[in-house]
PDB file of N, CA and C in Angstrom:
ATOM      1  N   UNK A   1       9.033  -6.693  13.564  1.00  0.00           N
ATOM      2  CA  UNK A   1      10.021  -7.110  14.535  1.00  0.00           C
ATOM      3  C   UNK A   1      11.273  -6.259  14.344  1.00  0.00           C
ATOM      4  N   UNK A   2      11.731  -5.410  15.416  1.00  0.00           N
ATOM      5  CA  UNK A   2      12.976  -4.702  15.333  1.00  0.00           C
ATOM      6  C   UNK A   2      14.104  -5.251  16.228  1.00  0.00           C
ATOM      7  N   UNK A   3      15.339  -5.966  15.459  1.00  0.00           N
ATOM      8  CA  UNK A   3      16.182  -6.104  15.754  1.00  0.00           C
ATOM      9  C   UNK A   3      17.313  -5.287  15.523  1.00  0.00           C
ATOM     10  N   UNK A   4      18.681  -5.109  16.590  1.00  0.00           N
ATOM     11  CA  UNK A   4      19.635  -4.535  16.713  1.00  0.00           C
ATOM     12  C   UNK A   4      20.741  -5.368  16.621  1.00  0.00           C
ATOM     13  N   UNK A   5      21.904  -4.925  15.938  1.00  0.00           N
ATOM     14  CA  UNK A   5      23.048  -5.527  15.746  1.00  0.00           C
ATOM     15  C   UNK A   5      24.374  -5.309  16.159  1.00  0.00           C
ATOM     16  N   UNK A   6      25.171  -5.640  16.542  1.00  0.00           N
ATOM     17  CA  UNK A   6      26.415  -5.080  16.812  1.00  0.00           C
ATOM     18  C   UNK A   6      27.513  -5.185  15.490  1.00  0.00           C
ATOM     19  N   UNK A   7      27.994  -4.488  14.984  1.00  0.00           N
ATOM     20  CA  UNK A   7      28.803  -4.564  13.943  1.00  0.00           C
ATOM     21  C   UNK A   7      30.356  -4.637  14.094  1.00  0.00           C
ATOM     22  N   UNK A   8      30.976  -5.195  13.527  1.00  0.00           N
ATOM     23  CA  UNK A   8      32.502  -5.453  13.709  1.00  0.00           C
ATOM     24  C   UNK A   8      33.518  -4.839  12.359  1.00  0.00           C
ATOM     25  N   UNK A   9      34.327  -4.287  12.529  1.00  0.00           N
ATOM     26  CA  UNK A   9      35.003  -3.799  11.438  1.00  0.00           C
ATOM     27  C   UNK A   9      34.724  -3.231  10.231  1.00  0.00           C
ATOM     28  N   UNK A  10      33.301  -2.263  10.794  1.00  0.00           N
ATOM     29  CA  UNK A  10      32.891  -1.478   9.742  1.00  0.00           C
ATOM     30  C   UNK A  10      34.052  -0.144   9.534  1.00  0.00           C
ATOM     31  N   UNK A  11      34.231  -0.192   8.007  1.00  0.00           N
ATOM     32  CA  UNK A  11      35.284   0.709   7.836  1.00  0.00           C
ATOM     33  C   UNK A  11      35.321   2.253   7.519  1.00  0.00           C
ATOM     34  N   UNK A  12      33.889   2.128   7.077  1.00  0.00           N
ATOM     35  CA  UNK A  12      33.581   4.072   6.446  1.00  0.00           C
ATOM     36  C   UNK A  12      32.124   4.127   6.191  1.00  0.00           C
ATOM     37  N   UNK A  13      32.225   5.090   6.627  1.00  0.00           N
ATOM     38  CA  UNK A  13      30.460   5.778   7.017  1.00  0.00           C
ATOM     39  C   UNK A  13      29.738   5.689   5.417  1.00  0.00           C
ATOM     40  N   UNK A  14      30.652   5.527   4.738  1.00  0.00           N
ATOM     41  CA  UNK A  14      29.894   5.549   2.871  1.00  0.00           C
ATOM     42  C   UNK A  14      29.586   3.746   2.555  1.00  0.00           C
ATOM     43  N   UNK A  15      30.786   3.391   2.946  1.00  0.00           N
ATOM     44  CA  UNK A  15      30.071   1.942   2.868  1.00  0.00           C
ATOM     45  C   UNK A  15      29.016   1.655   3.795  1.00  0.00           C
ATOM     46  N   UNK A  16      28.962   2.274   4.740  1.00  0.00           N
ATOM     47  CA  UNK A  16      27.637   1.917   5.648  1.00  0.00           C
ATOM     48  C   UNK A  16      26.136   2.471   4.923  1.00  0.00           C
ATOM     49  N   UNK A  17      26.440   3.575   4.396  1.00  0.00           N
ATOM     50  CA  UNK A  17      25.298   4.232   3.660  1.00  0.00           C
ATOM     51  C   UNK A  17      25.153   3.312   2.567  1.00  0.00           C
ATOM     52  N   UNK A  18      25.904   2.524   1.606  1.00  0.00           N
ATOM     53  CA  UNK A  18      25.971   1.946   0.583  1.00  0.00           C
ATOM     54  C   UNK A  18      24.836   0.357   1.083  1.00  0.00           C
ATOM     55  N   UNK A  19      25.534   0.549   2.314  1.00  0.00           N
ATOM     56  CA  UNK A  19      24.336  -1.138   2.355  1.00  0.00           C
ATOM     57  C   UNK A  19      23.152  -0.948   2.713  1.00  0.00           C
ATOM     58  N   UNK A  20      23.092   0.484   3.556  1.00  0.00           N
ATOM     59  CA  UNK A  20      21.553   0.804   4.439  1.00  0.00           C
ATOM     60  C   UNK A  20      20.841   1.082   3.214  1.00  0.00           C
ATOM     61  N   UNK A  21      21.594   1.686   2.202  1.00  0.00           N
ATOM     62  CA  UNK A  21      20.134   1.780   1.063  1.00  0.00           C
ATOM     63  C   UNK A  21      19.552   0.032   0.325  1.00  0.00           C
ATOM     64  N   UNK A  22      21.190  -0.699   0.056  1.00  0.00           N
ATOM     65  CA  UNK A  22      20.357  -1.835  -0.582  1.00  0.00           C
ATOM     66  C   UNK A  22      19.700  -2.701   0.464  1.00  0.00           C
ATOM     67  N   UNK A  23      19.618  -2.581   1.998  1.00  0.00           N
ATOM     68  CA  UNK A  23      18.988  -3.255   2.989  1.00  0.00           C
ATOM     69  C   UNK A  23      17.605  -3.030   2.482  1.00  0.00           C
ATOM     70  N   UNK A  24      17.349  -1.447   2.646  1.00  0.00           N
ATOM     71  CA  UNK A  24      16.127  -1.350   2.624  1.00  0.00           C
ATOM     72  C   UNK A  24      15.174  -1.411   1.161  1.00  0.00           C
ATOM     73  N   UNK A  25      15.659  -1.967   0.394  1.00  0.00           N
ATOM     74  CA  UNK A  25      15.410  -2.140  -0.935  1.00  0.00           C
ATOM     75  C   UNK A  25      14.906  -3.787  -1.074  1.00  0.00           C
ATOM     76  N   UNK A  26      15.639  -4.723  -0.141  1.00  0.00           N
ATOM     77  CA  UNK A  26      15.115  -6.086   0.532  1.00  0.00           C
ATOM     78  C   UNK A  26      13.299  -6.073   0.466  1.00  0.00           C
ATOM     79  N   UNK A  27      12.912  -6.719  -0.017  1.00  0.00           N
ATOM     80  CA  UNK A  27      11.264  -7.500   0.375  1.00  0.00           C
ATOM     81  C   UNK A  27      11.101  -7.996   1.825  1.00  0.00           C
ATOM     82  N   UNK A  28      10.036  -7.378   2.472  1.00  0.00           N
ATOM     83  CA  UNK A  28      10.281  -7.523   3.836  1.00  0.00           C
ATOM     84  C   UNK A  28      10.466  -6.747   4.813  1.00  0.00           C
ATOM     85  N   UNK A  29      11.249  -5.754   4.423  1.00  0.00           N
ATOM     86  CA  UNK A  29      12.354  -4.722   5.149  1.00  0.00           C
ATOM     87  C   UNK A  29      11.396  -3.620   5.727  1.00  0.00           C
ATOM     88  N   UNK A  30      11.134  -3.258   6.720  1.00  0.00           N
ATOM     89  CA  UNK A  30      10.225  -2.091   6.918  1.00  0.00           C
ATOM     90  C   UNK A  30      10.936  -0.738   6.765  1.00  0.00           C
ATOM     91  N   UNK A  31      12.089  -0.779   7.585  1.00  0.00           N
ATOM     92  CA  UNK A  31      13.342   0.197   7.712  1.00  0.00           C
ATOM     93  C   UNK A  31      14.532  -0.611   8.093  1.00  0.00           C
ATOM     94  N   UNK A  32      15.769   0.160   7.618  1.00  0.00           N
ATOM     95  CA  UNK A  32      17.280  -0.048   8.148  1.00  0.00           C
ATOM     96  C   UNK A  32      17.832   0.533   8.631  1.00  0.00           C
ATOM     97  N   UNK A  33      18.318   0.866   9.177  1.00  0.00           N
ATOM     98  CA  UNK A  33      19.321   1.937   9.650  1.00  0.00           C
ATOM     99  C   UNK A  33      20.813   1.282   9.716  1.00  0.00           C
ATOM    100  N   UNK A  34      21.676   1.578   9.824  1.00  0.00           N
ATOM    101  CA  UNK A  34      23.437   1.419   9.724  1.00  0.00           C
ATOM    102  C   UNK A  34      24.040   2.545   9.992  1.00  0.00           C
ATOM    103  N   UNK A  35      24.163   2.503  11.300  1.00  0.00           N
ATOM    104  CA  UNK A  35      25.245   3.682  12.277  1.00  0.00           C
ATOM    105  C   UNK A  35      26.471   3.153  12.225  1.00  0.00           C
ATOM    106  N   UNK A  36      27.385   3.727  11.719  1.00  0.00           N
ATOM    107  CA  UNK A  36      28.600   4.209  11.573  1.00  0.00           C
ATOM    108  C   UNK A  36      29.354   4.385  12.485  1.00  0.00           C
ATOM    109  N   UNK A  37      28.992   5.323  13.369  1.00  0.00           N
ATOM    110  CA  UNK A  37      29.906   5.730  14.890  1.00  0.00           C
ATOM    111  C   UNK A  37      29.959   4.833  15.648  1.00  0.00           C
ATOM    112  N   UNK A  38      28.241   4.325  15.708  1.00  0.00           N
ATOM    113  CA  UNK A  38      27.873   3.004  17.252  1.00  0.00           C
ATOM    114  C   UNK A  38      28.105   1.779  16.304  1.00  0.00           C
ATOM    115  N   UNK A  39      29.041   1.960  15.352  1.00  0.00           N
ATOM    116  CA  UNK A  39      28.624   0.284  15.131  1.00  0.00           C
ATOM    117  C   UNK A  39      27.641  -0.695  14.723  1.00  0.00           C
ATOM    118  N   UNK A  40      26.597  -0.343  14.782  1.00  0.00           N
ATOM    119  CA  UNK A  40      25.346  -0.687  14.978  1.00  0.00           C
ATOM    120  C   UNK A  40      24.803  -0.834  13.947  1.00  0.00           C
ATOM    121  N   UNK A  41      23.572  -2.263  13.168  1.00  0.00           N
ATOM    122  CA  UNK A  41      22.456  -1.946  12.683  1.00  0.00           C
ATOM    123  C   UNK A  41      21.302  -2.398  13.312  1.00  0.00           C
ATOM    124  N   UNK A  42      20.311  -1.707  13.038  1.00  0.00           N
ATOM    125  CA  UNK A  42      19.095  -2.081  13.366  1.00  0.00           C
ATOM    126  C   UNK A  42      17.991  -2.688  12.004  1.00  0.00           C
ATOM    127  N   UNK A  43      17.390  -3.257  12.390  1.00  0.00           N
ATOM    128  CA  UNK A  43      16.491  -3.601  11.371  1.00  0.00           C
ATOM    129  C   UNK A  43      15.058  -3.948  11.705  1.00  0.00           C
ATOM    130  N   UNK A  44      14.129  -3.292  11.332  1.00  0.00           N
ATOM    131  CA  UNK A  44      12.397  -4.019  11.229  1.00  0.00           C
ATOM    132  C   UNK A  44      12.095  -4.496  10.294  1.00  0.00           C
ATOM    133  N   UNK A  45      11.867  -5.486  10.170  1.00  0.00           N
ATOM    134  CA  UNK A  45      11.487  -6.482   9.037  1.00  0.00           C
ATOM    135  C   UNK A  45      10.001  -6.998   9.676  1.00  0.00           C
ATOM    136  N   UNK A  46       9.453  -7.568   8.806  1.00  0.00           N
ATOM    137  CA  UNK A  46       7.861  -8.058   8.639  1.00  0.00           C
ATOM    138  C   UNK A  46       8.084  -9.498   9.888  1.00  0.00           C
ATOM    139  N   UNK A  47       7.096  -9.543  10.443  1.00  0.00           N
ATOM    140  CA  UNK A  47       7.227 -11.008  11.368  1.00  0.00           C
ATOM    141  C   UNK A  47       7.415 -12.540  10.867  1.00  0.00           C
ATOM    142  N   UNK A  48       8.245 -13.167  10.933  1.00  0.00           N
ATOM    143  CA  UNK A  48       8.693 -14.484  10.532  1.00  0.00           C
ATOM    144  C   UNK A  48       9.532 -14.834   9.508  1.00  0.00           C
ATOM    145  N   UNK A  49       9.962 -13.548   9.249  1.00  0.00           N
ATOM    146  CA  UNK A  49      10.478 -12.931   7.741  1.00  0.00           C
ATOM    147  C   UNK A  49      12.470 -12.593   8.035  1.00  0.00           C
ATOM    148  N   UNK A  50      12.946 -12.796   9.370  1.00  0.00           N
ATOM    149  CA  UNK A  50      13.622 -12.406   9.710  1.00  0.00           C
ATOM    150  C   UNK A  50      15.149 -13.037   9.740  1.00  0.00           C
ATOM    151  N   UNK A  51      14.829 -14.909   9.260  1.00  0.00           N
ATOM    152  CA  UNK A  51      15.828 -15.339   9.300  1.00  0.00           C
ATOM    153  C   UNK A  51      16.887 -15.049   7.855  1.00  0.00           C
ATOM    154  N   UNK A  52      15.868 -15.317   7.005  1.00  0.00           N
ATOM    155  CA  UNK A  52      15.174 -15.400   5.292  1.00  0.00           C
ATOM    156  C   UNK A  52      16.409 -13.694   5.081  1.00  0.00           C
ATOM    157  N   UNK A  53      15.574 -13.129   5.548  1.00  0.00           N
ATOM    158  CA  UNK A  53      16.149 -11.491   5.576  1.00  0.00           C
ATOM    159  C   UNK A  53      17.522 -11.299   5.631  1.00  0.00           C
ATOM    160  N   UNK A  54      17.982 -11.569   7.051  1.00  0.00           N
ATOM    161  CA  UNK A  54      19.260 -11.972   7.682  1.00  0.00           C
ATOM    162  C   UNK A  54      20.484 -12.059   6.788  1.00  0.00           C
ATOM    163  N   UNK A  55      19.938 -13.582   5.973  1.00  0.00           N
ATOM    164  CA  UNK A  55      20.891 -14.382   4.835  1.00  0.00           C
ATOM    165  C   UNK A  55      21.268 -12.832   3.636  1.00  0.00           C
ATOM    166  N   UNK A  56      20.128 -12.459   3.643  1.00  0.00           N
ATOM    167  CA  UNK A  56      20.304 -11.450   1.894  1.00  0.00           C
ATOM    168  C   UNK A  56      21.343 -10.256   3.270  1.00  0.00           C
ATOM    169  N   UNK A  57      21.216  -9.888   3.861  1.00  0.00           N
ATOM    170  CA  UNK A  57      22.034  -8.216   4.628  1.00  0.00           C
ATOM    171  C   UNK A  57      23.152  -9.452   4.393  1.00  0.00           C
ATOM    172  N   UNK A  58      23.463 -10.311   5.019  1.00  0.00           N
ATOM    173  CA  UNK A  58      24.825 -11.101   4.774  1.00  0.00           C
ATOM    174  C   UNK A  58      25.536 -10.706   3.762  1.00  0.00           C
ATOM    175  N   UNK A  59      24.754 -11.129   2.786  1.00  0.00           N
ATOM    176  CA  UNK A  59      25.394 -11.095   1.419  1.00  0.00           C
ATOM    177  C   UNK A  59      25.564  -9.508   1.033  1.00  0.00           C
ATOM    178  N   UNK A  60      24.668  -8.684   1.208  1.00  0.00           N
ATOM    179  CA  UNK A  60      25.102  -7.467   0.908  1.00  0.00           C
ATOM    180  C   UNK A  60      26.074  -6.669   1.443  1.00  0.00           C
ATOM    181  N   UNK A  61      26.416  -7.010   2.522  1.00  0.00           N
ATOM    182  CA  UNK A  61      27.319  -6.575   3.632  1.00  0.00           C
ATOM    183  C   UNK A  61      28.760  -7.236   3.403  1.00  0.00           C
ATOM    184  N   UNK A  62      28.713  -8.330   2.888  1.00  0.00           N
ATOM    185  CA  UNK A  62      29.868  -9.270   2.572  1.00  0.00           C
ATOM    186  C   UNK A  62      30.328  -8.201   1.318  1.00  0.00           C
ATOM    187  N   UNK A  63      29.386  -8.247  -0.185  1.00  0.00           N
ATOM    188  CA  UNK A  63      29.948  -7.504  -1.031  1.00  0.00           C
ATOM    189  C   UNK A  63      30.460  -6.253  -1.159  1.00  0.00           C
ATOM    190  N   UNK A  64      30.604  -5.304  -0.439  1.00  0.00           N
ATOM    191  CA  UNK A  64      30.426  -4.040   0.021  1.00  0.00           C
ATOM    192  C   UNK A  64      31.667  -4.158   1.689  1.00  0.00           C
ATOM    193  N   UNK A  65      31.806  -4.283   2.047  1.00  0.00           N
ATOM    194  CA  UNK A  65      32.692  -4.573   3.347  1.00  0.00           C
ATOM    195  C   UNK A  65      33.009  -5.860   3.934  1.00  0.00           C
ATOM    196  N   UNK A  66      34.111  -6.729   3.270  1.00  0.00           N
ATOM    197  CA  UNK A  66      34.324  -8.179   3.035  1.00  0.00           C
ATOM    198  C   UNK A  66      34.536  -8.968   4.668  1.00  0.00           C
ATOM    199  N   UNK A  67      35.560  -7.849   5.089  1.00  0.00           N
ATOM    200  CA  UNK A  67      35.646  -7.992   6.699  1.00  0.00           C
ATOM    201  C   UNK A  67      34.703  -7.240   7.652  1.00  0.00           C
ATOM    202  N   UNK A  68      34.019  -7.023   7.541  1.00  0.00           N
ATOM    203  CA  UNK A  68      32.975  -6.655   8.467  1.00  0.00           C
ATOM    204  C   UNK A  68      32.120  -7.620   8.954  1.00  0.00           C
ATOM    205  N   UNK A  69      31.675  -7.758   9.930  1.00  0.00           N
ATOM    206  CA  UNK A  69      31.123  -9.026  10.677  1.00  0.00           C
ATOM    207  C   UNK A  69      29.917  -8.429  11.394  1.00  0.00           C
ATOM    208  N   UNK A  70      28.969  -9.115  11.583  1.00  0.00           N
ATOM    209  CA  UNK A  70      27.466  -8.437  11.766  1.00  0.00           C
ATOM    210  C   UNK A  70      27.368  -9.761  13.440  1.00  0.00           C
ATOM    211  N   UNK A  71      27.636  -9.355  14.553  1.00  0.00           N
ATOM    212  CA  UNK A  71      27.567  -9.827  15.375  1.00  0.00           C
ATOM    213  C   UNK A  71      26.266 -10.735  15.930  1.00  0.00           C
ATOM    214  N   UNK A  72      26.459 -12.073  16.223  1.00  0.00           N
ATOM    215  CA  UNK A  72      25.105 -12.638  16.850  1.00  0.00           C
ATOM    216  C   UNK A  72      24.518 -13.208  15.451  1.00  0.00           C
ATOM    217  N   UNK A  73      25.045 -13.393  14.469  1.00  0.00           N
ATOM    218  CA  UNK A  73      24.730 -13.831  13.240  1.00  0.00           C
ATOM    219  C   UNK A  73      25.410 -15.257  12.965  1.00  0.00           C
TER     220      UNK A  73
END
């Protein structure tokens, strides 16, 4: 299942790289991606696996960029 995200107050293209690697390091995770310019993440994760998933990018995204907000979440 590939979902897309809208991102809010992402601050630097290194913290974005910093979470797309521990995203995809997640159980579950097929790929991540975290665009920088568009704002944007995307994610494929395994089917039914997606809410579960969700909670852990939260948390990684929280530690790593405190104000950044992952839209539709």
């Amino acid at each position: 299942m590939v979902k897309t995200y809208k991102l809010q107050n992402l601050g630097c293209a290194n913290c974005a790289a910093k979470m797309e690697k521990s995203i995809n390091k997640l159980d579950g995770v097929n790929s991540a991606t975290m665009n920088f310019f568009m704002q944007k993440l995307t994610v494929d994760v395994e089917d039914g696996k997606l809410d579960e998933i969700m909670l852990e990018v939260k948390k990684i995204c929280k530690k790593v960029e405190p104000d950044m907000k992952i839209m539709g979440l």
